[in-house]
N, C-alpha and C. Protein backbone atom coordinates (compact mmCIF):
# COMPACT_ATOMS: atom_id res chain seq x y z
N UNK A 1 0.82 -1.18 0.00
CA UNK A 1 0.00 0.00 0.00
C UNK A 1 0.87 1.26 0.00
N UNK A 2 1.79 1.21 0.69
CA UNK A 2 2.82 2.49 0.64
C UNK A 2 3.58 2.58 -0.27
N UNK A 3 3.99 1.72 -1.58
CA UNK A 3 4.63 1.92 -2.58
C UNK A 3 3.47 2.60 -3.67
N UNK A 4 2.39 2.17 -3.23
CA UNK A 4 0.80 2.85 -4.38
C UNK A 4 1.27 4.40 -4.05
N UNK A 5 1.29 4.89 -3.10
CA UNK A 5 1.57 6.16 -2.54
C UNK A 5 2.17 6.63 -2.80
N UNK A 6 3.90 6.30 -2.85
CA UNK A 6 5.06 6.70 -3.46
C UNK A 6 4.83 6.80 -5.18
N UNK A 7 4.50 6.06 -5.64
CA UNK A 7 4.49 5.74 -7.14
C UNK A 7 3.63 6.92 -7.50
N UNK A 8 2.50 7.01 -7.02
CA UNK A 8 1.66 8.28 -7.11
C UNK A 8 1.99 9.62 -6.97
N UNK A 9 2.98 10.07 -5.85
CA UNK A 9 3.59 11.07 -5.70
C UNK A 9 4.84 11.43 -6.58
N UNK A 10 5.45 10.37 -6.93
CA UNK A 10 5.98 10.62 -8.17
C UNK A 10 5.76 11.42 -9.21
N UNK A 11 4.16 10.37 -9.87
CA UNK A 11 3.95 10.79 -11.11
C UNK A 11 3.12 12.63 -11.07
N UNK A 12 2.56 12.72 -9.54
CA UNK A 12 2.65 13.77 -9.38
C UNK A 12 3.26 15.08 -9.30
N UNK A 13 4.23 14.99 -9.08
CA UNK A 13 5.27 15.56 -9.60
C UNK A 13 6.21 15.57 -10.86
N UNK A 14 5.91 14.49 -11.30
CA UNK A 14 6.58 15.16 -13.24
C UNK A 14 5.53 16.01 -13.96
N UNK A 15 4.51 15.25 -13.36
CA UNK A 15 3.25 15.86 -14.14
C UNK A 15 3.19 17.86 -13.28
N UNK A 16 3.42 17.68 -12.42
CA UNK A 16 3.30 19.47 -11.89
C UNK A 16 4.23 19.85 -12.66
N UNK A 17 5.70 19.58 -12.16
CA UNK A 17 6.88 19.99 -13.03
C UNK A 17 6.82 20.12 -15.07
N UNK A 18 5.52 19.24 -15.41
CA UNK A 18 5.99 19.81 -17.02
C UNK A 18 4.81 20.79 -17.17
N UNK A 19 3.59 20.90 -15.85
CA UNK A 19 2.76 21.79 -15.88
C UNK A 19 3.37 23.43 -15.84
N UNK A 20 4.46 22.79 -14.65
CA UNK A 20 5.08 24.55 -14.60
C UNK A 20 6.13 25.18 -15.63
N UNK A 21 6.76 23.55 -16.41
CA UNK A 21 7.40 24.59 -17.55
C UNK A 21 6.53 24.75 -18.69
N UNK A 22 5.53 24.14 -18.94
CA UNK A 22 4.55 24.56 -19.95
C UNK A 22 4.42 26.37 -19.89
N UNK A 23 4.25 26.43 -18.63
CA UNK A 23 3.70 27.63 -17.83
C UNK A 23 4.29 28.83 -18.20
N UNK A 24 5.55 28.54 -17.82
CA UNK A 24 6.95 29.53 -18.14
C UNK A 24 7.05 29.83 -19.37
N UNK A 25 6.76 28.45 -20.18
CA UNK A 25 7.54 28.52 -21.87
C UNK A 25 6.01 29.46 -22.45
N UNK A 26 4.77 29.25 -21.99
CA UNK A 26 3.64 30.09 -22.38
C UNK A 26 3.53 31.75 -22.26
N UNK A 27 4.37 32.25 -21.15
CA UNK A 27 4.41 32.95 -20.50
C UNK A 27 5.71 33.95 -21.09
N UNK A 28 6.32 33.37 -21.64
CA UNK A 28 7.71 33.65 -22.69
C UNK A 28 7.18 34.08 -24.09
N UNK A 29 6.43 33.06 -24.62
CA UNK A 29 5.83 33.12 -25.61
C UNK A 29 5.14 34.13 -25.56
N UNK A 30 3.73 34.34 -24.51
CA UNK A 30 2.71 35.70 -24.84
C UNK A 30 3.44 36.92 -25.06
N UNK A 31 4.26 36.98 -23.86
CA UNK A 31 5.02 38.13 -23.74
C UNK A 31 5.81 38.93 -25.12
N UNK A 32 6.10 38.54 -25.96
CA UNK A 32 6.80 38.44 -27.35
C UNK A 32 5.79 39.01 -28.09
N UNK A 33 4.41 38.40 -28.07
CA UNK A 33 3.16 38.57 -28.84
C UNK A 33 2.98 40.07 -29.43
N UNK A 34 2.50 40.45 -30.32
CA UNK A 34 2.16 42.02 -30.50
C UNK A 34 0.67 42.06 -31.58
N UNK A 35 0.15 42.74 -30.69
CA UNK A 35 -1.26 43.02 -31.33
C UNK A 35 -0.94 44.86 -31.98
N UNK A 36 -2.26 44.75 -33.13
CA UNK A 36 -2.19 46.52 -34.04
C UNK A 36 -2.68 47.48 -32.78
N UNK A 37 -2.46 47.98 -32.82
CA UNK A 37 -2.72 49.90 -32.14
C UNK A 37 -3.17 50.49 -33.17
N UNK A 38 -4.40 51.15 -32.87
CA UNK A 38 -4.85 52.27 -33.55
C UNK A 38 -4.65 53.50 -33.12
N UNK A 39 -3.74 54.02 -34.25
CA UNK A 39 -3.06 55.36 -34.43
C UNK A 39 -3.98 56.32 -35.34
N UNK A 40 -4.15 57.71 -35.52
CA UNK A 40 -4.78 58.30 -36.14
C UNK A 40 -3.98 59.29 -37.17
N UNK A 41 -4.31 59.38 -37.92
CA UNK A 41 -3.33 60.28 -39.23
C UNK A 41 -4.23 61.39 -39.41
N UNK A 42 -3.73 62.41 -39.84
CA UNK A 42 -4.25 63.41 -40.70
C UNK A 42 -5.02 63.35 -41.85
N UNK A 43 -6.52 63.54 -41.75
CA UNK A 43 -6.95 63.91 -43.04
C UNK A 43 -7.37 64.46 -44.09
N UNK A 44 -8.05 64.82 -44.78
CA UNK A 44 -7.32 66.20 -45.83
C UNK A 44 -8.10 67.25 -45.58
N UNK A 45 -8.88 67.50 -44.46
CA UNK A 45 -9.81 68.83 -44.04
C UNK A 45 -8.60 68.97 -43.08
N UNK A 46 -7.63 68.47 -42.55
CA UNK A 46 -6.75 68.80 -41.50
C UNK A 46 -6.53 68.09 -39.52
N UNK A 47 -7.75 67.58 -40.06
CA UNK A 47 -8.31 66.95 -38.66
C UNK A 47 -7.73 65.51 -38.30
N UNK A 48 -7.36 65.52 -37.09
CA UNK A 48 -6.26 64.03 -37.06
C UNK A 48 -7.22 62.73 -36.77
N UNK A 49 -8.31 62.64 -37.38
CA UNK A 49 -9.21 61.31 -37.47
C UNK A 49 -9.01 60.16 -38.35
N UNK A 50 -8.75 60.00 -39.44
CA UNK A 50 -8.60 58.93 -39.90
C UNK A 50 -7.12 57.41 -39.29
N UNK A 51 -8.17 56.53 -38.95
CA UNK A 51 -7.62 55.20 -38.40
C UNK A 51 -6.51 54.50 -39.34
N UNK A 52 -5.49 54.06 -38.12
CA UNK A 52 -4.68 53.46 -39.08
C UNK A 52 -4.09 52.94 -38.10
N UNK A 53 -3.95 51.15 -38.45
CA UNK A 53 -4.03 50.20 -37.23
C UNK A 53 -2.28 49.64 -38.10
N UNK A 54 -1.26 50.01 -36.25
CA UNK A 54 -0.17 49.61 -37.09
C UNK A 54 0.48 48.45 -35.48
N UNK A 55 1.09 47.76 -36.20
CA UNK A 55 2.24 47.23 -35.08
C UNK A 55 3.51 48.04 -34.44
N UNK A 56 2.87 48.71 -33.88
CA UNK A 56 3.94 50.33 -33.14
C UNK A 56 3.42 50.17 -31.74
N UNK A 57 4.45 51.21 -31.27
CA UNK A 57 4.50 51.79 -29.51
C UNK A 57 5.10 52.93 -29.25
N UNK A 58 4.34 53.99 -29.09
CA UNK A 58 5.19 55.17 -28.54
C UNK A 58 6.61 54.87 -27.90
N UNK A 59 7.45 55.92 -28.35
CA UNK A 59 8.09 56.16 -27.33
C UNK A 59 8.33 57.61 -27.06
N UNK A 60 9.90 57.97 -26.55
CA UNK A 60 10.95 59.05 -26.15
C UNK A 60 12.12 59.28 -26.59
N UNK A 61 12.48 58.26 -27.12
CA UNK A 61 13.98 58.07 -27.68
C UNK A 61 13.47 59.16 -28.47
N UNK A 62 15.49 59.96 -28.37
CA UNK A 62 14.80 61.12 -29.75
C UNK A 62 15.99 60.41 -30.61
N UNK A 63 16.40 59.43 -30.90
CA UNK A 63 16.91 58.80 -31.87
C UNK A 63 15.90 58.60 -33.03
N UNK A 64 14.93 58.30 -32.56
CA UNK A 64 13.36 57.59 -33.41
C UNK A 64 13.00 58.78 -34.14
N UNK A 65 13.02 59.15 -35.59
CA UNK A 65 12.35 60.11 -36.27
C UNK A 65 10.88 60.38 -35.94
N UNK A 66 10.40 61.70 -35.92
CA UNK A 66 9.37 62.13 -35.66
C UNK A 66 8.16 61.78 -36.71
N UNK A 67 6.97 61.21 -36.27
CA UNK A 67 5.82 61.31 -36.95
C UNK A 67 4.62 61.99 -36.98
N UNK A 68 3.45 62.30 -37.92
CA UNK A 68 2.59 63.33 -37.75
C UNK A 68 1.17 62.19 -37.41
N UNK A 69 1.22 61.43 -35.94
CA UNK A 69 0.33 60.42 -35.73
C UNK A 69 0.07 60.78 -34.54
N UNK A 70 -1.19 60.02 -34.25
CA UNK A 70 -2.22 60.08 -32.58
C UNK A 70 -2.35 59.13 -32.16
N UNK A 71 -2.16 59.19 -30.98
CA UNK A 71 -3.11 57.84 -30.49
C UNK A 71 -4.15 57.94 -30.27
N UNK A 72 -4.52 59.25 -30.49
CA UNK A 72 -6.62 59.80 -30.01
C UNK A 72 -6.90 60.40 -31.03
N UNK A 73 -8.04 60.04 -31.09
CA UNK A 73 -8.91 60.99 -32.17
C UNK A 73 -8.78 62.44 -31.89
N UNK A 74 -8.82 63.51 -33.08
CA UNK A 74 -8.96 64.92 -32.38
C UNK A 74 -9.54 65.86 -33.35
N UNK A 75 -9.83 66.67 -33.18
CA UNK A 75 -10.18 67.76 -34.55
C UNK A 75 -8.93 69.03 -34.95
N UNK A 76 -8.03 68.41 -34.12
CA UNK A 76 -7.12 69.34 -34.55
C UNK A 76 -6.12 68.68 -35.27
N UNK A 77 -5.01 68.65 -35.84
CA UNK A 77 -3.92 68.28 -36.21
C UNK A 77 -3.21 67.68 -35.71
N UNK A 78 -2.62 66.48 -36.10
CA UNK A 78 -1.76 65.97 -35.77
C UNK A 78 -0.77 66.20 -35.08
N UNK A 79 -0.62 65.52 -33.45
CA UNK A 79 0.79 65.93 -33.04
C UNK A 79 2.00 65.31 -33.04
N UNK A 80 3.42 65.77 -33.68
CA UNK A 80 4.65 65.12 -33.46
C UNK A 80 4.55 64.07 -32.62
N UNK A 81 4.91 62.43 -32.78
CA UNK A 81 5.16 61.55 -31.80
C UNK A 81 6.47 60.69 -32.83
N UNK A 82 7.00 60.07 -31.66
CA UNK A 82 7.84 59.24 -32.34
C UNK A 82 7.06 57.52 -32.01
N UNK A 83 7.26 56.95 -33.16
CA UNK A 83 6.52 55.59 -32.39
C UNK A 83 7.74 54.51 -33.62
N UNK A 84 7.95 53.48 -32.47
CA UNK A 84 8.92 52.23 -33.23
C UNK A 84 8.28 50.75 -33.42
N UNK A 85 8.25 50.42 -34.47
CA UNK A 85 8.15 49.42 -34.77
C UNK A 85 8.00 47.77 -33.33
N UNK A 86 6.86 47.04 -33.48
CA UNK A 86 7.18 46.27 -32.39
C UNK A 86 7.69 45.15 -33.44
N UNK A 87 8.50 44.20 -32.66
CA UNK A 87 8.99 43.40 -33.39
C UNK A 87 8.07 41.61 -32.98
């Protein structure tokens, strides 16, 4: 009866252990993932409304050339942002 026990606790444990690297390796994986952002452009009355769904992310770096994009809708013009590519 006490080897049923042992044998069981065993398999309990490979089985947690490939649960938790499943876990990790999933968790690696999402993280990487990149979904579109909707950014807004200028359109030809001047108003920064028209949608435009890109794989980007703001930043700060002023290495990153400047663009004439939103992340909000507005009725005014477009403001300077820099945004980089997600990979």
């Amino acid at each position: 009866m006490l080897l049923k026990g042992i044998y069981f606790m065993k398999i309990a444990k490979v089985m947690l252990t490939a649960l938790g690297v499943t876990a990790v390796v999933g968790a690696a994986l999402a993280s990487r993932a990149t979904t579109e952002r909707a950014f807004y452009k200028s359109a030809s009355n001047g108003q920064c409304s028209v949608t435009t769904l890109r794989f980007a992310t703001t930043t700060n770096n002023p290495a990153v050339p400047l663009t004439s994009l939103s992340t909000a809708k507005t009725t005014n013009p477009c403001p300077q942002i820099r945004t980089i590519q997600d990979l």
